[in-house]
Protein backbone atom coordinates (compact mmCIF):
# COMPACT_ATOMS: atom_id res chain seq x y z
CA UNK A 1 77.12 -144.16 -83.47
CA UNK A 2 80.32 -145.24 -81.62
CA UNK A 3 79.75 -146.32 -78.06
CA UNK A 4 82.03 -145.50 -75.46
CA UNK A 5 84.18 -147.47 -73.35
CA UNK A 6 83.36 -147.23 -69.39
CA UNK A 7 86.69 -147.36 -67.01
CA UNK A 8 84.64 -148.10 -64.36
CA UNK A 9 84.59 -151.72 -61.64
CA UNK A 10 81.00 -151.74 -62.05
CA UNK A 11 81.35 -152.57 -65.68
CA UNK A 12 83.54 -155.21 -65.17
CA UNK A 13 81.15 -158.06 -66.63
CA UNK A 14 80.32 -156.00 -69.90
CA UNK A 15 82.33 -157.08 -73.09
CA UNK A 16 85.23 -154.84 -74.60
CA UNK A 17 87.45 -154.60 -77.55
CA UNK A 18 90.06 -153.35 -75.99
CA UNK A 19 90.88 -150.31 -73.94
CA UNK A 20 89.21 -147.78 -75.73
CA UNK A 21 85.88 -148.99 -76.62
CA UNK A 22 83.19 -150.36 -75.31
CA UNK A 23 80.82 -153.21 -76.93
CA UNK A 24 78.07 -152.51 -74.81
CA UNK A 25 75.87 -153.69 -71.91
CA UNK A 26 74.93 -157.13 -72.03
CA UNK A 27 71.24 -156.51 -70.33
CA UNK A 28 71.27 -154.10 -73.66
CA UNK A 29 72.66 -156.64 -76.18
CA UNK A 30 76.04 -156.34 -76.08
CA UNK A 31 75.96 -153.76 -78.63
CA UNK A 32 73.61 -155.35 -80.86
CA UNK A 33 70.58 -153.01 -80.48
CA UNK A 34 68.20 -155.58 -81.13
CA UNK A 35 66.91 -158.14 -78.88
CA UNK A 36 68.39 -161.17 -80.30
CA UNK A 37 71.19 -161.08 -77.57
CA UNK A 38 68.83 -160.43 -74.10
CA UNK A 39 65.71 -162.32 -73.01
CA UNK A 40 62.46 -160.36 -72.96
CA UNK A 41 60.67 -162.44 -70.02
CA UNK A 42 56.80 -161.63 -69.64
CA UNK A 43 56.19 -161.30 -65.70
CA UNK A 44 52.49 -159.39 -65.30
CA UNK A 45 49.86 -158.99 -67.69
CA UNK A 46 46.36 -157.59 -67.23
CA UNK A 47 45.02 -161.03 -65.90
CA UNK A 48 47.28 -160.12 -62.96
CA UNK A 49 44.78 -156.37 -62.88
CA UNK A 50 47.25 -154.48 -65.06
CA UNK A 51 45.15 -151.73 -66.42
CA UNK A 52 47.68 -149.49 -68.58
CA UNK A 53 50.81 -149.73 -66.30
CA UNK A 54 52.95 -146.62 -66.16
CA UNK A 55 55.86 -146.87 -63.58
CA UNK A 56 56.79 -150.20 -61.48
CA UNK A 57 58.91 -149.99 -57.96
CA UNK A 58 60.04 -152.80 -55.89
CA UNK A 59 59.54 -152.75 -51.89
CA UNK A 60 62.88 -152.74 -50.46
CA UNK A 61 61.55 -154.00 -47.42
CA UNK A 62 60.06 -157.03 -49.04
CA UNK A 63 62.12 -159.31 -51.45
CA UNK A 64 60.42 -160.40 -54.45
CA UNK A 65 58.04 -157.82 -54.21
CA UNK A 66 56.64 -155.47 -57.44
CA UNK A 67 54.36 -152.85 -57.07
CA UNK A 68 53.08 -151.36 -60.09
CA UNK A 69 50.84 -148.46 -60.56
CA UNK A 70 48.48 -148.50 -63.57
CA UNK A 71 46.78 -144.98 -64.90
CA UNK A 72 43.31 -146.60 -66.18
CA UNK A 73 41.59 -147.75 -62.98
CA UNK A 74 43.79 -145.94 -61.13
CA UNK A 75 45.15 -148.70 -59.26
CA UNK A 76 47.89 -150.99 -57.73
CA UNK A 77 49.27 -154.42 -59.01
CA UNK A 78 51.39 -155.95 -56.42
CA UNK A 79 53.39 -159.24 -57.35
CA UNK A 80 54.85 -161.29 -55.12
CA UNK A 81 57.48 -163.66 -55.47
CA UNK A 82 57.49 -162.00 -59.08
CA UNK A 83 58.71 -163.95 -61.68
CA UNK A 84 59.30 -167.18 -59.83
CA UNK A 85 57.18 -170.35 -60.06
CA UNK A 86 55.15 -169.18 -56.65
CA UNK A 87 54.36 -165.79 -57.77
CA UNK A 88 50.73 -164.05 -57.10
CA UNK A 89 49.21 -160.72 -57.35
CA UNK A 90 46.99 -158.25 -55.98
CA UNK A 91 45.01 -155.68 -57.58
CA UNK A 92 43.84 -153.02 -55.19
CA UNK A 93 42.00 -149.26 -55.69
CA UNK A 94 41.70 -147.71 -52.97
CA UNK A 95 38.71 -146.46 -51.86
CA UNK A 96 38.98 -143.32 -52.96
CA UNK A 97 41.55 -143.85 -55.42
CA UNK A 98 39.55 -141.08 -57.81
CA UNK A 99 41.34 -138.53 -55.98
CA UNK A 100 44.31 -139.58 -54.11
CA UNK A 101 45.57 -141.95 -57.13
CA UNK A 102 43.34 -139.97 -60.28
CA UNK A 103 45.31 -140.77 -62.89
CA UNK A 104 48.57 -142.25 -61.29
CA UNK A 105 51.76 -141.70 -63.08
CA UNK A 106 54.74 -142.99 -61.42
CA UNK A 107 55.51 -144.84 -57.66
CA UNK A 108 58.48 -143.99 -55.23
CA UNK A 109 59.48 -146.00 -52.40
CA UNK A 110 60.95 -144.18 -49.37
CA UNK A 111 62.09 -144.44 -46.02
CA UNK A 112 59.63 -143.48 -42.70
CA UNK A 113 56.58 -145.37 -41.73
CA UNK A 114 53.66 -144.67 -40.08
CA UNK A 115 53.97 -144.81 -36.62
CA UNK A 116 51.80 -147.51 -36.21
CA UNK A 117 53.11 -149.82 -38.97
CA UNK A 118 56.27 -151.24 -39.88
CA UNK A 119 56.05 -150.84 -43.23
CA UNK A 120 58.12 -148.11 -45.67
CA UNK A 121 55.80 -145.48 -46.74
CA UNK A 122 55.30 -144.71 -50.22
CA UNK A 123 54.75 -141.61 -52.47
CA UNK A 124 52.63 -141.39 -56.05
CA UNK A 125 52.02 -138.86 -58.65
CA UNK A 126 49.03 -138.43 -60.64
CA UNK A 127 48.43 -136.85 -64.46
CA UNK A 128 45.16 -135.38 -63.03
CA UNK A 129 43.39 -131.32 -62.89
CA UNK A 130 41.05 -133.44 -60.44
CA UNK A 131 38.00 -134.18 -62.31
CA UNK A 132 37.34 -137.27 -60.00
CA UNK A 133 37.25 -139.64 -63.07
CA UNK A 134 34.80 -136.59 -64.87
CA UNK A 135 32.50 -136.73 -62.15
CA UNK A 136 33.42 -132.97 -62.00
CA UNK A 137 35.70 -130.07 -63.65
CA UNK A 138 39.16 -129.70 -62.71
CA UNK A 139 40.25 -127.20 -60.15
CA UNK A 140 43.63 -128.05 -59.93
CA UNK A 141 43.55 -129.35 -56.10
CA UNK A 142 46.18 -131.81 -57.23
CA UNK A 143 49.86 -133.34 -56.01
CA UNK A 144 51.70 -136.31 -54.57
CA UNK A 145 50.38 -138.67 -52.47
CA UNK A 146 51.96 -140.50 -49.37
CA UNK A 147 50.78 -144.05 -48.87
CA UNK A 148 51.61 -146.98 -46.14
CA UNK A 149 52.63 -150.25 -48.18
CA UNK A 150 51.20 -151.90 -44.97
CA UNK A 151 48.78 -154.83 -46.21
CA UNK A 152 46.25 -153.71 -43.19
CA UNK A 153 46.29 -150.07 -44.45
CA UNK A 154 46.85 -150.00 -48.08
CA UNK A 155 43.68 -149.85 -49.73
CA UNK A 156 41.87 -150.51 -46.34
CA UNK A 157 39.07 -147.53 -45.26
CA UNK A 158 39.55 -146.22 -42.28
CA UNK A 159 36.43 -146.13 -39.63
CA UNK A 160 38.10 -144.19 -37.61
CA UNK A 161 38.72 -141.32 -39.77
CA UNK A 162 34.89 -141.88 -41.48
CA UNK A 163 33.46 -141.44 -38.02
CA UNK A 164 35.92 -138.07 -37.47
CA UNK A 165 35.41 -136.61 -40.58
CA UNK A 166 31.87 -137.73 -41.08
CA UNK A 167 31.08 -135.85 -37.96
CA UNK A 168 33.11 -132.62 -39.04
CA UNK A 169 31.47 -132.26 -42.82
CA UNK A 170 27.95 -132.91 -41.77
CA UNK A 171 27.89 -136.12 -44.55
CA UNK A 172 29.66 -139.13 -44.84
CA UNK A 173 33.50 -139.02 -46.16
CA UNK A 174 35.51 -141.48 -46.42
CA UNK A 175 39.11 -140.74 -47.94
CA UNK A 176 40.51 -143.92 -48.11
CA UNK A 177 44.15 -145.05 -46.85
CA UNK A 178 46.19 -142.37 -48.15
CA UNK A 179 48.51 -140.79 -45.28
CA UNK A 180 48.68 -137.37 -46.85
CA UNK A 181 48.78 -135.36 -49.83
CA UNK A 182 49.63 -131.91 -50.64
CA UNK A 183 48.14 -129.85 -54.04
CA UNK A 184 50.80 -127.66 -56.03
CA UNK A 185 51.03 -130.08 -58.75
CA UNK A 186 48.65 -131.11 -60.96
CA UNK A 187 49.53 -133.03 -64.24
CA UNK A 188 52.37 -134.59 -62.08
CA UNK A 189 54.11 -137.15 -64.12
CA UNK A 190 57.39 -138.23 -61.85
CA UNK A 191 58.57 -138.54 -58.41
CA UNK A 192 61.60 -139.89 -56.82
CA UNK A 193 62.13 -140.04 -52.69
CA UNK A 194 64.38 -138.26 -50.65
CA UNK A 195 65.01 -138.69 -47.22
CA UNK A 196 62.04 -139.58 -44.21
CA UNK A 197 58.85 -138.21 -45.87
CA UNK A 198 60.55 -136.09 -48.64
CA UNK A 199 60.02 -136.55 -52.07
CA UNK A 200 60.78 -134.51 -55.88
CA UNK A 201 58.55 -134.59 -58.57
CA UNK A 202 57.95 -133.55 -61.88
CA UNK A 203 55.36 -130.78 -62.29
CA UNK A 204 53.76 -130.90 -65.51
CA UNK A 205 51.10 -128.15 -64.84
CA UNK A 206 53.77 -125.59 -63.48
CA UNK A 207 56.90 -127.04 -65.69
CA UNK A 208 58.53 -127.15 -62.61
CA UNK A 209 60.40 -129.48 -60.44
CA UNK A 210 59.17 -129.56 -56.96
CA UNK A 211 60.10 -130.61 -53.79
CA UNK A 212 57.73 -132.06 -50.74
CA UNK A 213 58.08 -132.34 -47.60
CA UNK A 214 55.32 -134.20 -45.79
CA UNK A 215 56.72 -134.08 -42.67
CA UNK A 216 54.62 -136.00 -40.47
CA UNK A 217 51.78 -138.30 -42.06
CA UNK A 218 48.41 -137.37 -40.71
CA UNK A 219 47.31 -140.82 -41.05
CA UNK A 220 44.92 -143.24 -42.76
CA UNK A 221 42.04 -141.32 -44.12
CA UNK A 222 42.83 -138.17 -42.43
CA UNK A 223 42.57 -134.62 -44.34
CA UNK A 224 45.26 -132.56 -41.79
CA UNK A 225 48.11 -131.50 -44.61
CA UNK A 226 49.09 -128.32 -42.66
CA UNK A 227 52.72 -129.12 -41.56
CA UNK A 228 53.52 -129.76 -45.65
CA UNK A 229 56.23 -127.73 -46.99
CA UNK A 230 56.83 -127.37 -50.99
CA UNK A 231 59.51 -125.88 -52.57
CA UNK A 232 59.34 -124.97 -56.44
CA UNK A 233 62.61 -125.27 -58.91
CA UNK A 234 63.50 -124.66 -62.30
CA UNK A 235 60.16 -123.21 -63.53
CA UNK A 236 59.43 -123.17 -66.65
CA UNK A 237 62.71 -125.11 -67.71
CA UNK A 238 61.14 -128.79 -67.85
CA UNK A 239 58.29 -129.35 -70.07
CA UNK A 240 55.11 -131.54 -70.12
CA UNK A 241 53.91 -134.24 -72.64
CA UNK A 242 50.24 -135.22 -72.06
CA UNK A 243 49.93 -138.85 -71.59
CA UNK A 244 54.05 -139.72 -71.33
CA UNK A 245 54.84 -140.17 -67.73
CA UNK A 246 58.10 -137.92 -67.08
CA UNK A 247 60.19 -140.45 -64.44
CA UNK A 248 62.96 -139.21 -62.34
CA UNK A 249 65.74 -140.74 -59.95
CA UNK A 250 67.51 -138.70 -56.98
CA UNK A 251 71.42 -139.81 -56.58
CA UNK A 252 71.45 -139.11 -53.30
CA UNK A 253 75.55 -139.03 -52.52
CA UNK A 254 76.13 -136.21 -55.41
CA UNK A 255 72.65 -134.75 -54.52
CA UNK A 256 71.84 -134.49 -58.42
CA UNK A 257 68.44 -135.47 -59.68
CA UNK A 258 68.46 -136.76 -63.35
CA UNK A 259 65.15 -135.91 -65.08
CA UNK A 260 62.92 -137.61 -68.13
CA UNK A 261 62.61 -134.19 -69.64
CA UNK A 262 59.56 -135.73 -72.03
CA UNK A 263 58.75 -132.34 -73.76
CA UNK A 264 61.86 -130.99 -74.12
CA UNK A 265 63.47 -134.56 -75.24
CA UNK A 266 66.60 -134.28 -72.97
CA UNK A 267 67.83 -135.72 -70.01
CA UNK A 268 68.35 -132.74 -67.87
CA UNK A 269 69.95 -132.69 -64.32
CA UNK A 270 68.70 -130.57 -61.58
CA UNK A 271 71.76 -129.41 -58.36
CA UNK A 272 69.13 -129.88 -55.76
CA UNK A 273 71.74 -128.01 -53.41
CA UNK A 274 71.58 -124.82 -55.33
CA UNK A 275 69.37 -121.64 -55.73
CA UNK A 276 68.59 -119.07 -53.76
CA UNK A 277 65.70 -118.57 -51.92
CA UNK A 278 62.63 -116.32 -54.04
CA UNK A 279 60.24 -115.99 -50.66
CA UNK A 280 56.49 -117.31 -50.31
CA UNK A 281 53.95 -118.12 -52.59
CA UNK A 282 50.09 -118.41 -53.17
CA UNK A 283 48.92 -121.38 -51.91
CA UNK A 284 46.15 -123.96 -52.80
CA UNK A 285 45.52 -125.48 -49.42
CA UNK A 286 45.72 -123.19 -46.45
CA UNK A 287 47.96 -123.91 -44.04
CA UNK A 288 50.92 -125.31 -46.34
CA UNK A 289 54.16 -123.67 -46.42
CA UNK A 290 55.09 -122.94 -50.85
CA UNK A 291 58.67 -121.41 -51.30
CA UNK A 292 60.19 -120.65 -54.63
CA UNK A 293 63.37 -121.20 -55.03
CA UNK A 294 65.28 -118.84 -57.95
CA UNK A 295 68.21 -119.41 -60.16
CA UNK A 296 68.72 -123.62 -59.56
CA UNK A 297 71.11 -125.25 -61.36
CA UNK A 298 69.84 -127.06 -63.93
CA UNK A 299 71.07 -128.56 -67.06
CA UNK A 300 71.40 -131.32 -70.64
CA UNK A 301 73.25 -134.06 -69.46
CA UNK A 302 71.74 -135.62 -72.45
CA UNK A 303 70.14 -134.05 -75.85
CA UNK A 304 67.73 -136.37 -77.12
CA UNK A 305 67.94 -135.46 -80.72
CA UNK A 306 71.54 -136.03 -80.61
CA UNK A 307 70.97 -139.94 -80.05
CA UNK A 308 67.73 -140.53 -82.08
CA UNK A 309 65.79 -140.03 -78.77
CA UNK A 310 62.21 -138.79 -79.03
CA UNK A 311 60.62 -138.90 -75.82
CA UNK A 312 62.70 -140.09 -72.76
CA UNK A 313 59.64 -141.61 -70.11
CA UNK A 314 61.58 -143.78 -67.60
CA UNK A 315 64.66 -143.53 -66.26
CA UNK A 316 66.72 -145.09 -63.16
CA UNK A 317 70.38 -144.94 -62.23
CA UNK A 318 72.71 -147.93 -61.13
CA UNK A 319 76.23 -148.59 -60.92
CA UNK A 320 77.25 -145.43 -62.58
CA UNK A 321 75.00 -146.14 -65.72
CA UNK A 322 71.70 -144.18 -66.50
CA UNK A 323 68.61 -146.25 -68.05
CA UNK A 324 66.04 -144.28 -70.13
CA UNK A 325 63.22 -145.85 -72.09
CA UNK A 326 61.98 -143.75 -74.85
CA UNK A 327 58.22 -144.15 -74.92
CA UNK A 328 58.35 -143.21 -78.88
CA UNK A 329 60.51 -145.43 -80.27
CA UNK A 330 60.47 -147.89 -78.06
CA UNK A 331 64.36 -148.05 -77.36
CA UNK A 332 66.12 -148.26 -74.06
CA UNK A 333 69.49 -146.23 -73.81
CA UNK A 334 72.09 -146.46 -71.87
CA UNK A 335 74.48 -143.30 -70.51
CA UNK A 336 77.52 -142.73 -68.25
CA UNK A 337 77.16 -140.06 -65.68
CA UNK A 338 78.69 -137.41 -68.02
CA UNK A 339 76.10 -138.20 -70.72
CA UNK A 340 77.89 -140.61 -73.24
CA UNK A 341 76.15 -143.52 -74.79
CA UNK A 342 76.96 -147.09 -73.36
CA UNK A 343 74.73 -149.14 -75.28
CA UNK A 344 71.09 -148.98 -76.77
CA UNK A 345 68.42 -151.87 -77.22
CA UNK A 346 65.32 -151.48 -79.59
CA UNK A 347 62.91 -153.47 -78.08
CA UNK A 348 60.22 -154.04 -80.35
CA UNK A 349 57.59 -153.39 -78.35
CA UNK A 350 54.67 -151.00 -79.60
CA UNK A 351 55.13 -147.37 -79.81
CA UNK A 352 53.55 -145.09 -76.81
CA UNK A 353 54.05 -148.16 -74.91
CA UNK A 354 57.53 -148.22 -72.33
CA UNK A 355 57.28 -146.21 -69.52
CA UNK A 356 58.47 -147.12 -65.94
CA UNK A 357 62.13 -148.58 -65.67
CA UNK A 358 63.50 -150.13 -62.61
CA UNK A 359 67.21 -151.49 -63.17
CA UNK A 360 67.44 -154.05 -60.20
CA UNK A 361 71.23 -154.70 -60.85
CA UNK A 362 73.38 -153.81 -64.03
CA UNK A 363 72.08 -156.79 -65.70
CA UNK A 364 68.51 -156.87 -64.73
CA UNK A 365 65.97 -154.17 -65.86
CA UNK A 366 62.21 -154.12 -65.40
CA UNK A 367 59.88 -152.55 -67.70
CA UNK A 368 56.16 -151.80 -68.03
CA UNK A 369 54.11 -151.74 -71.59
CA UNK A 370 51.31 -149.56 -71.04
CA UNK A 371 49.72 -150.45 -74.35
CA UNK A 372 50.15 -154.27 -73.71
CA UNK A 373 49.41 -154.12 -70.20
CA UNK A 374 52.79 -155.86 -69.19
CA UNK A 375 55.64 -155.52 -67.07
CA UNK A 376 58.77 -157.45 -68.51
CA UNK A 377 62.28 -158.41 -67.24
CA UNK A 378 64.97 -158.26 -69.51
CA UNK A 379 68.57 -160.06 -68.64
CA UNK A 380 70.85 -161.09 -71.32
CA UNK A 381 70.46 -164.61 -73.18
């Protein structure tokens, strides 16, 4: 298949022909498709606690520094200083990670704190009916979840909130550090931030594309989710895969959100300015405001079947230039804005293994291997 040529700055370092067509990316190759041109570089691994990673996110706030979510223990890896000669990890589960991180299938940094950190909150998703790791049967109480990245509250249980909500239930509860969570969305398998404490994710229960609103964080270990306000798009027009993590990234100047459409094999794009609004809706947690929101835009920037895709997982935008990995066959593609392929990069890696993508600069991408229980950089050779 004929790549295309990009007439864009950004693309300035990638190697051309001439005017009309485009070698490729060389983070992908330079056309190649195979990795003989780019440098696969090994940076985690499960001595470092990864436990099937499924979506990786560095903290803006804190150079050098991956977080990486992992489904089996449902858990946190954080590198530091990743990849250089001083890096080190952490592996944290929360204390009550069987609910508030059941099952965790992709991370999203955003932009408030809690007010008594100074620290950027961060939001998770979770492929869970809430089972608490089978201890159960599901009833569906299920969402995103807001976190602090704090080091003293991360992971950290909260006395304060034991003692409160100890005293309220009668028994001892302890929820952990989470700083809120709201439950329209089980089986949620992407999310991608917003503004303050507002996030979209990928509903795989609902086939839906929601957006939360936290609002204000009830903090660490608290159970107040009353001021959260959730807004459903586009039901029924994305579709779930069980076990494939469906990522998502929010360009926030055009206000378009470009969606791993796993079960439908497409990239689709969602006009999170449009629709009108289709009044209230049940509720799971009483208290919470749920909308619907009719008739969003929402289309195929991409058909997978069209570029031998078979089920699109991660996906990040930089520079003008979409990433997707394709969990199936193991490829990472490249497309322009209006859906044309750049460049493609077969990547040898097991099948049912990429997931998570993070493209740190047009010639850097991250990646994790769920199967292998790695998180690679790749950068040209």
């Amino acid at each position: 298949m004929r790549l295309v040529f990009l007439s864009v700055a950004v693309l300035a370092g990638c190697s051309t022909k001439d005017d009309d067509e485009e070698v490729g990316l060389p983070v992908l190759g330079l056309g190649s498709e195979g990795i003989s041109n780019v440098q696969l570089i090994k940076v985690g691994t499960a001595q470092h606690g990864l436990n099937t990673p499924r979506d990786i996110a560095f903290n803006p706030d804190v150079p050098g520094e991956l977080w990486v979510v992992n489904r089996a223990d449902d858990s946190v890896t954080i590198l530091s200083g990743v990849g250089s000669g001083d890096q080190t990890s952490e592996h944290i589960i929360d204390p009550f990670a069987m609910h508030f991180m059941d099952e965790v299938s992709s991370i999203a940094f955003g932009a408030a704190m809690h007010e008594a950190s100074s620290s950027l909150n961060f939001g998770t998703c979770q492929e869970s009916t809430n089972t608490y790791n089978g201890q159960g049967s599901s009833d569906y109480f299920m969402g995103p979840s807001l976190w602090s990245s704090d080091p003293d509250i991360f992971g950290e249980s909260n006395s304060d909130a034991i003692a409160y909500l100890s005293d309220l239930f009668g028994f001892y509860t302890d929820l952990g550090s989470h700083l809120d969570m709201l439950h329209e969305s089980p089986l949620c398998m992407g999310i991608a931030h917003d503004y303050d404490n507002v996030y979209w994710v990928f509903d795989g229960y609902n086939e839906s594309i929601y957006r939360y609103d936290f609002q204000e964080d009830h903090g660490p270990g608290y159970d107040d989710h009353e001021d959260g306000i959730m807004t459903r798009f586009a039901e029924g027009e994305v579709s779930y895969e069980a076990d494939v993590p469906s990522h998502m990234i929010l360009d926030k100047e055009s206000r378009l959100l470009y969606i791993a459409d796993t079960g439908n094999n497409r990239i689709a794009v969602l006009d999170t300015e449009s629709g009108e609004d289709g009044g209230s809706i049940a509720t799971m947690e009483p208290g919470t405001t749920h909308l619907q929101m009719d008739d969003a835009s929402i289309w195929t920037l991409v058909d997978g079947a069209e570029f031998g895709m078979e089920a699109p997982s991660g996906i990040d935008l930089i520079d003008g230039v979409i990433f997707v990995s394709d969990n199936s066959t193991s490829e990472i593609l490249a497309f322009d804005v209006d859906g044309n392929l750049i460049d493609r990069l077969d990547t040898e890696i097991e099948s049912g293994s990429l997931m998570g993508i993070y493209a740190k600069s047009i010639e850097e991408l991250w990646v994790t291997s769920a199967k292998e229980n790695r998180v690679y950089r790749i950068e040209p050779r």
